[in-house]
N, C-alpha and C. Protein backbone atom coordinates (compact mmCIF):
# COMPACT_ATOMS: atom_id res chain seq x y z
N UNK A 1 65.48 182.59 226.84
CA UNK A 1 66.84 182.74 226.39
C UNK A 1 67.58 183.66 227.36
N UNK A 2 68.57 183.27 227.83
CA UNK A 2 69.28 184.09 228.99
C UNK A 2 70.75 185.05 228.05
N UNK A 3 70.52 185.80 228.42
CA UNK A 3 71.49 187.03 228.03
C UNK A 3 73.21 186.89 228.80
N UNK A 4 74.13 186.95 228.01
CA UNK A 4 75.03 187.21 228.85
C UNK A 4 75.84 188.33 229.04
N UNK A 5 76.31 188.58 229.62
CA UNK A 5 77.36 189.64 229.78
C UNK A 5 78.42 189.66 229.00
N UNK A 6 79.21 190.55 228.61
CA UNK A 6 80.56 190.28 227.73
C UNK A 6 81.35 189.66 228.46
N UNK A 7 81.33 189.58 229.82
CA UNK A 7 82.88 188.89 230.84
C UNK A 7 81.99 187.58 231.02
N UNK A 8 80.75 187.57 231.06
CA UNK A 8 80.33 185.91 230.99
C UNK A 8 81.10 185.53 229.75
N UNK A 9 80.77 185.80 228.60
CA UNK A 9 80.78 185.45 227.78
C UNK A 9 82.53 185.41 227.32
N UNK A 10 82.67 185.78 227.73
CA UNK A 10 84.64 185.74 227.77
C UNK A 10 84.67 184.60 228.73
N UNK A 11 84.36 184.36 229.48
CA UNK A 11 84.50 183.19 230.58
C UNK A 11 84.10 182.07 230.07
N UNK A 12 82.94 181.64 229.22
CA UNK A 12 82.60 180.99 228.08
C UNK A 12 83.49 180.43 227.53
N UNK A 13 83.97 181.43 226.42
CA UNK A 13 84.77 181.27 225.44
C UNK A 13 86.05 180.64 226.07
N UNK A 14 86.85 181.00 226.97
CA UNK A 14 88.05 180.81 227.44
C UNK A 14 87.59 179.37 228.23
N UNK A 15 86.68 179.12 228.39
CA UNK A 15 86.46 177.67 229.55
C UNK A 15 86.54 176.65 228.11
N UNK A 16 85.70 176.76 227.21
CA UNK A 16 86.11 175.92 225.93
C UNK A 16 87.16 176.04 225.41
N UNK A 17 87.44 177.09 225.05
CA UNK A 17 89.17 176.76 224.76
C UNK A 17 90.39 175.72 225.76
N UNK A 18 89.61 175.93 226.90
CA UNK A 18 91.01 175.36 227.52
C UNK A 18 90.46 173.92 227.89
N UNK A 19 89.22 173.53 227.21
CA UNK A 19 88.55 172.10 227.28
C UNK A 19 89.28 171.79 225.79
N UNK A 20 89.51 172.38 224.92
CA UNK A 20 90.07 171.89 223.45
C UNK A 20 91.52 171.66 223.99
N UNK A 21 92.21 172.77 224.07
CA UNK A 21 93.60 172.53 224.63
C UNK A 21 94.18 171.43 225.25
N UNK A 22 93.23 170.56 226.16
CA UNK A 22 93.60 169.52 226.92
C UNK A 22 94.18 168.54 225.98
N UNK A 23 93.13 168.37 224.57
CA UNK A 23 93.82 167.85 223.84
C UNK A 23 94.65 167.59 222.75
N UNK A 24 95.46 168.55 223.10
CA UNK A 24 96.59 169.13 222.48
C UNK A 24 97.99 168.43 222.97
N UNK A 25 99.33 168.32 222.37
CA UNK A 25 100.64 168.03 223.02
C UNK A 25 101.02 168.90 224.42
N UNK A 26 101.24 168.29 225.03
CA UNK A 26 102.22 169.85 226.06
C UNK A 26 103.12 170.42 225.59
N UNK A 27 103.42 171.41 226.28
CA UNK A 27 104.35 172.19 226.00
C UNK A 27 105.60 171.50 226.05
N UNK A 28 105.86 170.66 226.90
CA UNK A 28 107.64 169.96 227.03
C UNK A 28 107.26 169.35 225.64
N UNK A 29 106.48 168.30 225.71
CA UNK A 29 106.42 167.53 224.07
C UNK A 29 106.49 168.45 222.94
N UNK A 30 106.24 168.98 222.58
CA UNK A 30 106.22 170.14 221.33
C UNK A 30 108.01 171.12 221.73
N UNK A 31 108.27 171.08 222.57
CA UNK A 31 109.64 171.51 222.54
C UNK A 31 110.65 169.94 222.06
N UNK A 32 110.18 169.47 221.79
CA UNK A 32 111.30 168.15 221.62
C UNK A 32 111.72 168.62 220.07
N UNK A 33 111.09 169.49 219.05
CA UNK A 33 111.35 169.48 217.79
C UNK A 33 111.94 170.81 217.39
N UNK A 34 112.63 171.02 216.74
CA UNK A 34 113.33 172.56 215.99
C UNK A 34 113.13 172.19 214.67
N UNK A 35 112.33 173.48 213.87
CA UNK A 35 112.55 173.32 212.49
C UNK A 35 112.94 174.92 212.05
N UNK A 36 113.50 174.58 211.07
CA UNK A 36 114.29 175.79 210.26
C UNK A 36 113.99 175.67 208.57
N UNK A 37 114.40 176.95 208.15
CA UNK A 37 114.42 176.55 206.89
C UNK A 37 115.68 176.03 206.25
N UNK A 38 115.76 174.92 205.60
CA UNK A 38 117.02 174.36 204.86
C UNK A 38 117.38 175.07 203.92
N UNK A 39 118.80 174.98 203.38
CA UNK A 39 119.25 175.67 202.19
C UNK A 39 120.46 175.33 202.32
N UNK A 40 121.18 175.20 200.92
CA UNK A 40 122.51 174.80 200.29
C UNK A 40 123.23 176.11 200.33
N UNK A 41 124.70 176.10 199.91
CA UNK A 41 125.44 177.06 199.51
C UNK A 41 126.64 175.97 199.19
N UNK A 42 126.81 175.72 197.66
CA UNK A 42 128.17 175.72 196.87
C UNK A 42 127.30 173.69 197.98
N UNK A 43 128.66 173.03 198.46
CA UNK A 43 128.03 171.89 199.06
C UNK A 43 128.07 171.88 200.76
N UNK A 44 127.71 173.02 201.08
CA UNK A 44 127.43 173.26 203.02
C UNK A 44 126.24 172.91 203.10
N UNK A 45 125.23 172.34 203.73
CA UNK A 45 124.31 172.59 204.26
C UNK A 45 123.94 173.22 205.42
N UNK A 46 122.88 174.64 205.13
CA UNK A 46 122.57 174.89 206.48
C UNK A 46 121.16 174.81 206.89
N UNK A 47 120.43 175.48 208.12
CA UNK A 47 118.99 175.62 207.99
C UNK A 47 119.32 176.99 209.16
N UNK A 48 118.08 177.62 208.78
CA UNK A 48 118.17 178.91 209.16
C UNK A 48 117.20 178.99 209.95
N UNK A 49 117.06 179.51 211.59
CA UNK A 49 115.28 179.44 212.46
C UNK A 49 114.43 179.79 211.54
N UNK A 50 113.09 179.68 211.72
CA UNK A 50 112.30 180.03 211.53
C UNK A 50 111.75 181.61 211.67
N UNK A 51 111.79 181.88 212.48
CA UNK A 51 111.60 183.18 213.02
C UNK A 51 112.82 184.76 212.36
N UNK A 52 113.52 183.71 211.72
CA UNK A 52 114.83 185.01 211.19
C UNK A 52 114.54 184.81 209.52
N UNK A 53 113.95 184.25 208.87
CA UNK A 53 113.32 184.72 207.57
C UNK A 53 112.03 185.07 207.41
N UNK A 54 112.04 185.66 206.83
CA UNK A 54 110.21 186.33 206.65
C UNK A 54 110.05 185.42 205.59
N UNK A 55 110.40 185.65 204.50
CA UNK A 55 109.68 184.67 203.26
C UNK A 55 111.08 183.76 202.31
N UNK A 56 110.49 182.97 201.42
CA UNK A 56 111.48 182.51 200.71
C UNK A 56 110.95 183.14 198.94
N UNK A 57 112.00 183.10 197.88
CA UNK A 57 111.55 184.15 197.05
C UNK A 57 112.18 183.35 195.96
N UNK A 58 111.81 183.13 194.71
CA UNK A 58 112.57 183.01 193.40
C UNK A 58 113.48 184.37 193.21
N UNK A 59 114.56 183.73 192.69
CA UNK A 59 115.28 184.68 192.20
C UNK A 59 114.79 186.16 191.73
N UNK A 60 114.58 187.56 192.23
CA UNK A 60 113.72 188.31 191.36
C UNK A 60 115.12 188.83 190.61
N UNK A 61 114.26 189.45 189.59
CA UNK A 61 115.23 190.57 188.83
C UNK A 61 115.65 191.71 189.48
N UNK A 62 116.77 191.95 189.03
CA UNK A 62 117.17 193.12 190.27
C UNK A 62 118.05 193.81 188.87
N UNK A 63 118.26 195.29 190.03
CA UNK A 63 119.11 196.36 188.93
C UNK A 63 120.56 196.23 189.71
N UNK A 64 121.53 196.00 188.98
CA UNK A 64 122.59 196.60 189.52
C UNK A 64 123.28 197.99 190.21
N UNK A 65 124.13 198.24 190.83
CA UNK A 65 124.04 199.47 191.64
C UNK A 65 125.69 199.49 192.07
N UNK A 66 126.01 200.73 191.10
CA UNK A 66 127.35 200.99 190.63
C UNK A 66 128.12 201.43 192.12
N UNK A 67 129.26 201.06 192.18
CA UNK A 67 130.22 201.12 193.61
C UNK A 67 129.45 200.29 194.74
N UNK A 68 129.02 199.65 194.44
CA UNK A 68 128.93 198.44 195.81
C UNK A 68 130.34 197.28 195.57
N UNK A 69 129.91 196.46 196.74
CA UNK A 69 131.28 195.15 196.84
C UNK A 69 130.21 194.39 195.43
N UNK A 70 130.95 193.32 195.03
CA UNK A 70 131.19 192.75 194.23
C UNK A 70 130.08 191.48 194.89
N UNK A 71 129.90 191.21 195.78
CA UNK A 71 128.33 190.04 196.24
C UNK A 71 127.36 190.77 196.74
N UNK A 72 127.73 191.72 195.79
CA UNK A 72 125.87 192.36 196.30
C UNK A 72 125.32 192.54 194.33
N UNK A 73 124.28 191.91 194.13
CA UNK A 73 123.73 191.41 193.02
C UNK A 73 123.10 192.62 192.63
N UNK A 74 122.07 193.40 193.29
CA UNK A 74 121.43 194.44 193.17
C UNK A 74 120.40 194.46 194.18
N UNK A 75 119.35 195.50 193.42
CA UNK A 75 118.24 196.00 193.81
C UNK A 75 116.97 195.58 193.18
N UNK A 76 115.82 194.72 193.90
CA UNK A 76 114.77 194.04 193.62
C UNK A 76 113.60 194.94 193.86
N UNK A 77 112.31 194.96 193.14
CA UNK A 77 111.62 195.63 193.73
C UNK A 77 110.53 194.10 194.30
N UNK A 78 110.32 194.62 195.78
CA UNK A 78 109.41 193.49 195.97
C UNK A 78 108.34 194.39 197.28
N UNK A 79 107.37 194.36 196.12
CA UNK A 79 105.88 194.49 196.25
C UNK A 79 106.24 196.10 197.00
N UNK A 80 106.73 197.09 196.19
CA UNK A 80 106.78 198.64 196.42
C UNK A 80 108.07 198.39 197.34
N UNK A 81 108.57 197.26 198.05
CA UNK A 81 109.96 197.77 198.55
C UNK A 81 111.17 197.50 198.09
N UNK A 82 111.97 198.41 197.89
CA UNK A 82 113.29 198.25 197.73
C UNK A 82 114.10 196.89 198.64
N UNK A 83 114.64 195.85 197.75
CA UNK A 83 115.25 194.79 198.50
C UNK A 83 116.44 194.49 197.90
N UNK A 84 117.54 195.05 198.80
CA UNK A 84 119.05 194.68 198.36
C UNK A 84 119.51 193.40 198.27
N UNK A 85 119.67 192.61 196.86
CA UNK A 85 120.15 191.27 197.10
C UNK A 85 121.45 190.85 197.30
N UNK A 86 121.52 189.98 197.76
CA UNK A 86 123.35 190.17 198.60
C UNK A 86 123.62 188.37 197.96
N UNK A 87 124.20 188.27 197.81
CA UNK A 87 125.06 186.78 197.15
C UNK A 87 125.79 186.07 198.32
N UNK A 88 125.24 185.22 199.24
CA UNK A 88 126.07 184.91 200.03
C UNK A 88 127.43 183.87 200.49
N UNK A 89 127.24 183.14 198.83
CA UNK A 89 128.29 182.49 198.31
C UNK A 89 129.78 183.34 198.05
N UNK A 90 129.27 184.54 197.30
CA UNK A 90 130.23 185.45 197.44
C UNK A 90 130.74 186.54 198.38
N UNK A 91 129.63 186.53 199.03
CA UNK A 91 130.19 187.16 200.47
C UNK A 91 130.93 186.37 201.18
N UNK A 92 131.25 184.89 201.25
CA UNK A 92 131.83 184.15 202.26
C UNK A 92 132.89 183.71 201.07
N UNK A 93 133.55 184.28 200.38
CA UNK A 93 134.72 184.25 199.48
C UNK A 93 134.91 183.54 198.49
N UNK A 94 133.59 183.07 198.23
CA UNK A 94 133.36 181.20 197.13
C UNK A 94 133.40 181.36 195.80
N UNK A 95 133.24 182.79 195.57
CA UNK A 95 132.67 183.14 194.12
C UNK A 95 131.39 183.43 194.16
N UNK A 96 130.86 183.92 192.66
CA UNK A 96 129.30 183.75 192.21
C UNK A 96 128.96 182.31 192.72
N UNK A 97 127.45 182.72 193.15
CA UNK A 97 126.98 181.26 193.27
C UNK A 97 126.47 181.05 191.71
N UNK A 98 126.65 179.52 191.92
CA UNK A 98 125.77 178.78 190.44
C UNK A 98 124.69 179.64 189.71
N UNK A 99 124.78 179.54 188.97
CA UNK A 99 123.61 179.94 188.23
C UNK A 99 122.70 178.31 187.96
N UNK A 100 121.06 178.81 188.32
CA UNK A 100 120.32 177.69 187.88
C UNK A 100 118.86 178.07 188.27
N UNK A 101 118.23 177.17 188.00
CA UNK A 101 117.15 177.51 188.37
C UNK A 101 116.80 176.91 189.92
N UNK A 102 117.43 176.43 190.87
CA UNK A 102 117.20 176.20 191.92
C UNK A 102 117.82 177.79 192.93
N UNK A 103 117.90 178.74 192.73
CA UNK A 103 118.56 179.55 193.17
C UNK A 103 117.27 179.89 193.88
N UNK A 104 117.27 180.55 195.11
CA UNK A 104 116.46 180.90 196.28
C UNK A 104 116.84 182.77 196.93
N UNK A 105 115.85 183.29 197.09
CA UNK A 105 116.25 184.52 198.06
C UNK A 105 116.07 184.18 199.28
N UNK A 106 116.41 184.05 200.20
CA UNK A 106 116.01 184.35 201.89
C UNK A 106 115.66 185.50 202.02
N UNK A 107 115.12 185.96 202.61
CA UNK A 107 114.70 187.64 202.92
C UNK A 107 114.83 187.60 204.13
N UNK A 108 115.02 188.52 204.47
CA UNK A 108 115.71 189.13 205.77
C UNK A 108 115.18 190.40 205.89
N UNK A 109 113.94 190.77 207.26
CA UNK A 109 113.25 191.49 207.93
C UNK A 109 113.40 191.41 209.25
N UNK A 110 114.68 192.17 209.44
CA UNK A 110 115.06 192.52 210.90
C UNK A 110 115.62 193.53 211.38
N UNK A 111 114.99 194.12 211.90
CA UNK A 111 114.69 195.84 212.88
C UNK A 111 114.93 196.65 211.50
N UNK A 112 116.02 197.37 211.11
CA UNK A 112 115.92 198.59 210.13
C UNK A 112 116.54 197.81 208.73
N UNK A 113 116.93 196.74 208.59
CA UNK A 113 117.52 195.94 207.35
C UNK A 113 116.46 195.13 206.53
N UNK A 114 116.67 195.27 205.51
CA UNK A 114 115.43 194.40 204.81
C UNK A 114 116.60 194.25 203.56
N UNK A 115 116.41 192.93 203.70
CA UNK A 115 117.61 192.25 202.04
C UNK A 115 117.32 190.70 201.67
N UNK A 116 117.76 190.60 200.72
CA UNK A 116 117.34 189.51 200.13
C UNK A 116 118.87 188.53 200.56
N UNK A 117 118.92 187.22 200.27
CA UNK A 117 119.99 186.54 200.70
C UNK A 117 119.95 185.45 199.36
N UNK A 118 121.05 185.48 198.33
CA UNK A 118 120.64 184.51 197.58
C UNK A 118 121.50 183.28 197.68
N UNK A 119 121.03 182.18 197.78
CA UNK A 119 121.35 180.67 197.99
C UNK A 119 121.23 180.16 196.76
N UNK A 120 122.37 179.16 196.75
CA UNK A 120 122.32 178.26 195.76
C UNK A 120 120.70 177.30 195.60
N UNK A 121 120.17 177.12 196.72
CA UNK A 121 119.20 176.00 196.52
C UNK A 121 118.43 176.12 197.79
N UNK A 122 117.13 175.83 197.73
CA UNK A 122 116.42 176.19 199.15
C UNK A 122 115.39 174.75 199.06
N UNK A 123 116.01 173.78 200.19
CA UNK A 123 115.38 172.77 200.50
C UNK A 123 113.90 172.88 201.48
N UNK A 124 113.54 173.40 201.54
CA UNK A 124 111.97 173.40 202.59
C UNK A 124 112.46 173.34 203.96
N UNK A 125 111.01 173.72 204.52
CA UNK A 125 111.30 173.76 206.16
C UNK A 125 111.70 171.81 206.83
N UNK A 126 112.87 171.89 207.74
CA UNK A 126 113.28 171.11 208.04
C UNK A 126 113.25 170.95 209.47
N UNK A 127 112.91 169.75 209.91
CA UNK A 127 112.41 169.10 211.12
C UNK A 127 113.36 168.78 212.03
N UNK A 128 114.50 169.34 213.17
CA UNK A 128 115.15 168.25 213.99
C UNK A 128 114.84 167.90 215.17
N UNK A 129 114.78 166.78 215.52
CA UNK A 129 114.69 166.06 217.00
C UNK A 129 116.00 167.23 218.08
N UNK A 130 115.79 167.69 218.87
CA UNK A 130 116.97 168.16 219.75
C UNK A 130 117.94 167.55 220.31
N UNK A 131 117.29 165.99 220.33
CA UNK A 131 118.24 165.28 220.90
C UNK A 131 119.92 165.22 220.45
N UNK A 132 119.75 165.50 218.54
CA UNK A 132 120.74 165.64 217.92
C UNK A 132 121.50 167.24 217.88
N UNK A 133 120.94 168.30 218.19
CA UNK A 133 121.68 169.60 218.34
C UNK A 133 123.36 169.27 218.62
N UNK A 134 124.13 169.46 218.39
CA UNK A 134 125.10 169.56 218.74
C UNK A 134 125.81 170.83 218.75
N UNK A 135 126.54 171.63 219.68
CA UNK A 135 126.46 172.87 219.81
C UNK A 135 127.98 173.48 218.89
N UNK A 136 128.75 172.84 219.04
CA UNK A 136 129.89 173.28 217.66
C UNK A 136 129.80 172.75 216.54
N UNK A 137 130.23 173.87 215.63
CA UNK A 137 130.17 173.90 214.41
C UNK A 137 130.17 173.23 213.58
N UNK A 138 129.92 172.45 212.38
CA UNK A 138 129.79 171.08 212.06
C UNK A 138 131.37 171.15 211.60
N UNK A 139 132.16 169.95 211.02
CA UNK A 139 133.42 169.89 210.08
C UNK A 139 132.90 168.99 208.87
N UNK A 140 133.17 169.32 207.63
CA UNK A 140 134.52 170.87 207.29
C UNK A 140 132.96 172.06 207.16
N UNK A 141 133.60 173.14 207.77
CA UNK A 141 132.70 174.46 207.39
C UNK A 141 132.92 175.37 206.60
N UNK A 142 132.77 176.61 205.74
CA UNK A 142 132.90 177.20 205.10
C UNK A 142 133.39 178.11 206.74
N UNK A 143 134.91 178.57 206.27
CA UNK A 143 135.51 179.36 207.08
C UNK A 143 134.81 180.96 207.37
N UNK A 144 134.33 181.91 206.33
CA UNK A 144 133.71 182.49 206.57
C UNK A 144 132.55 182.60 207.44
N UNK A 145 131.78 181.42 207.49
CA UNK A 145 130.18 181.32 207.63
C UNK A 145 130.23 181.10 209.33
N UNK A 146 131.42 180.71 209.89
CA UNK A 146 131.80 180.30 210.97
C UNK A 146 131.46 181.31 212.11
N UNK A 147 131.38 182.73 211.80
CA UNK A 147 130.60 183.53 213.24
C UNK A 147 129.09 183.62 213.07
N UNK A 148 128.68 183.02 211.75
CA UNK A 148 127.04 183.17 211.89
C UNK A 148 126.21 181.72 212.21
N UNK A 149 127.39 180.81 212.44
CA UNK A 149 126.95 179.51 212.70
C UNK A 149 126.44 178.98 214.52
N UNK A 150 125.67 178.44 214.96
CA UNK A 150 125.28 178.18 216.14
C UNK A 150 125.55 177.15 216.17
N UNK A 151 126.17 176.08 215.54
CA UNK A 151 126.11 174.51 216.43
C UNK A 151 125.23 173.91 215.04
N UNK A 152 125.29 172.70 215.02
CA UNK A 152 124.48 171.94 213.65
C UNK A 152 123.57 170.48 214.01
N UNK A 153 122.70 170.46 213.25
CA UNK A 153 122.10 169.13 213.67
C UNK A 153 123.14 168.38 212.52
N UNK A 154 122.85 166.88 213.29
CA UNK A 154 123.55 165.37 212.26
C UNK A 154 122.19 164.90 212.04
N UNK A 155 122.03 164.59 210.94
CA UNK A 155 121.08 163.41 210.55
C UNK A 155 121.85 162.96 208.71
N UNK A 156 121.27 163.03 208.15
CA UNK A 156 121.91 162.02 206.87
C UNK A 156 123.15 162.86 206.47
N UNK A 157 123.30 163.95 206.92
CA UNK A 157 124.09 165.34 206.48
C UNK A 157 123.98 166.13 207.92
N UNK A 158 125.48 166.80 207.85
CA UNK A 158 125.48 168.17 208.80
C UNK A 158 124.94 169.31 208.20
N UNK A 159 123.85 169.61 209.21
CA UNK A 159 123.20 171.41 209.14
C UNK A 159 123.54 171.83 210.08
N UNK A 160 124.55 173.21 209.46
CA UNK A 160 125.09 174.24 210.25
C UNK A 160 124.14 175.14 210.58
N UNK A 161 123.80 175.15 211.54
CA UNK A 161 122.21 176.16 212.11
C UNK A 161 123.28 177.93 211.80
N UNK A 162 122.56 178.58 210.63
CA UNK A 162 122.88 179.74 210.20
C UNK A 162 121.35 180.70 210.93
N UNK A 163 122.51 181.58 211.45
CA UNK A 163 121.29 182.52 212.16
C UNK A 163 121.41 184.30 210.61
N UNK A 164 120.52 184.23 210.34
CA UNK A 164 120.77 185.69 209.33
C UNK A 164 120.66 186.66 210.04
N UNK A 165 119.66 186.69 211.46
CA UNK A 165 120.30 188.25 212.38
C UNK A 165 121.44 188.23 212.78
N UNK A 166 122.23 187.54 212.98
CA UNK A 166 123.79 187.35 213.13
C UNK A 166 124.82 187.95 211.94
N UNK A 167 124.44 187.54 210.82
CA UNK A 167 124.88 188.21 209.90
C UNK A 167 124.39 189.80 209.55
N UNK A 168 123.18 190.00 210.17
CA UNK A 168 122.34 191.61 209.67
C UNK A 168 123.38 192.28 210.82
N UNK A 169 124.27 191.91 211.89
CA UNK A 169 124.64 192.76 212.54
C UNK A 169 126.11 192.70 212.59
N UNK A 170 126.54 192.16 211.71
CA UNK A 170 128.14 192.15 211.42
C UNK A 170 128.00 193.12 210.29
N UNK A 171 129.54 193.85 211.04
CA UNK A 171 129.91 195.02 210.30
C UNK A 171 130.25 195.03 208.50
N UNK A 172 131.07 193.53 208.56
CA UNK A 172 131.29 193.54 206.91
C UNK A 172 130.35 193.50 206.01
N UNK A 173 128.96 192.89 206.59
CA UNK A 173 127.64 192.78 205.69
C UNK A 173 127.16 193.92 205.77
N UNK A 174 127.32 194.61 206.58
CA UNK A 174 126.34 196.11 206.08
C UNK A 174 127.09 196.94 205.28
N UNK A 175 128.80 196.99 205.53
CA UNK A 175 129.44 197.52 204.20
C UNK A 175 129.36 197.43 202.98
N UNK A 176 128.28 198.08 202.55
CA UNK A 176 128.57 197.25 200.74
C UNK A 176 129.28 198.42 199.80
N UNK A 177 129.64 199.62 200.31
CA UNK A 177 130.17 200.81 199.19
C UNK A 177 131.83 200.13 199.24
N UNK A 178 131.98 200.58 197.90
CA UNK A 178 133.68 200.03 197.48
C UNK A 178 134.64 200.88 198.33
């Protein structure tokens, strides 16, 4: 039985891996697809990257929290942290969103902000071909939503690609005292 070295044995390991890899997609092929997470508001559709929500959440219970704006719902506790839920139907001037049981949190974990985002409805992670990206805004848009929007895919419906670090760094969303 022959002994190896740890850098043999890294040399090993890495020579099979890159014998598995071969049969794998390439890299250009696997860039042909964008998926995001989908979600409603009032009747917009958007989808949000991947990489700018941490989790998706049932509605939690939250406490209210006297002198904030009026679309901020409260304070959630989720799993020992404090998570400010923000209404984003009513942040973009629509009113309360619906009440129902399809209501969704987005969460939002980016650099010093951690908040919840509540949506009317949260459709699952959604698949687009790039070919369809189109880089302005879909029509008709929710006038508000219009500086956090990147461009929208077409397929049976326009998705307005909503970025939420875009929104974590606009000034009116971090204002919430009256």
């Amino acid at each position: 039985m022959t002994t190896l070295t740890a850098f043999e044995l890294l040399l090993d390991i890495d020579h099979r891996c890159r014998l598995l890899a071969a049969d794998q997609p390439s890299q250009q092929a696997r860039q042909q697809h964008w998926s995001g997470i989908g979600f409603r508001i009032v009747e917009q559709w958007f989808v949000a990257p991947m990489g700018e929500v941490a989790e998706v959440l049932h509605e939690p219970r939250s406490s209210r929290v006297p002198g904030v704006q009026p679309w901020v719902c409260g304070v959630a506790n989720l799993r020992g942290r404090l998570l400010p839920v923000m209404d984003l139907s009513s942040f973009f001037g629509l009113g309360a969103a619906a009440s129902g049981k399809h209501r969704r949190v987005l969460v939002l974990d980016h650099e010093a902000l951690f908040a919840g985002l509540l949506v009317d409805e949260v459709l699952g992670l959604q698949h687009f071909n790039l070919d369809s990206l189109d880089l302005a805004p879909p029509q008709p848009l929710i006038p508000a939503a219009a500086p956090f929007v990147q461009g929208h895919f077409a397929r049976e419906r326009n998705w307005a690609i909503f970025s939420p670090f875009a929104l974590a760094q606009a000034p009116g969303f971090l204002d919430v005292a009256l």
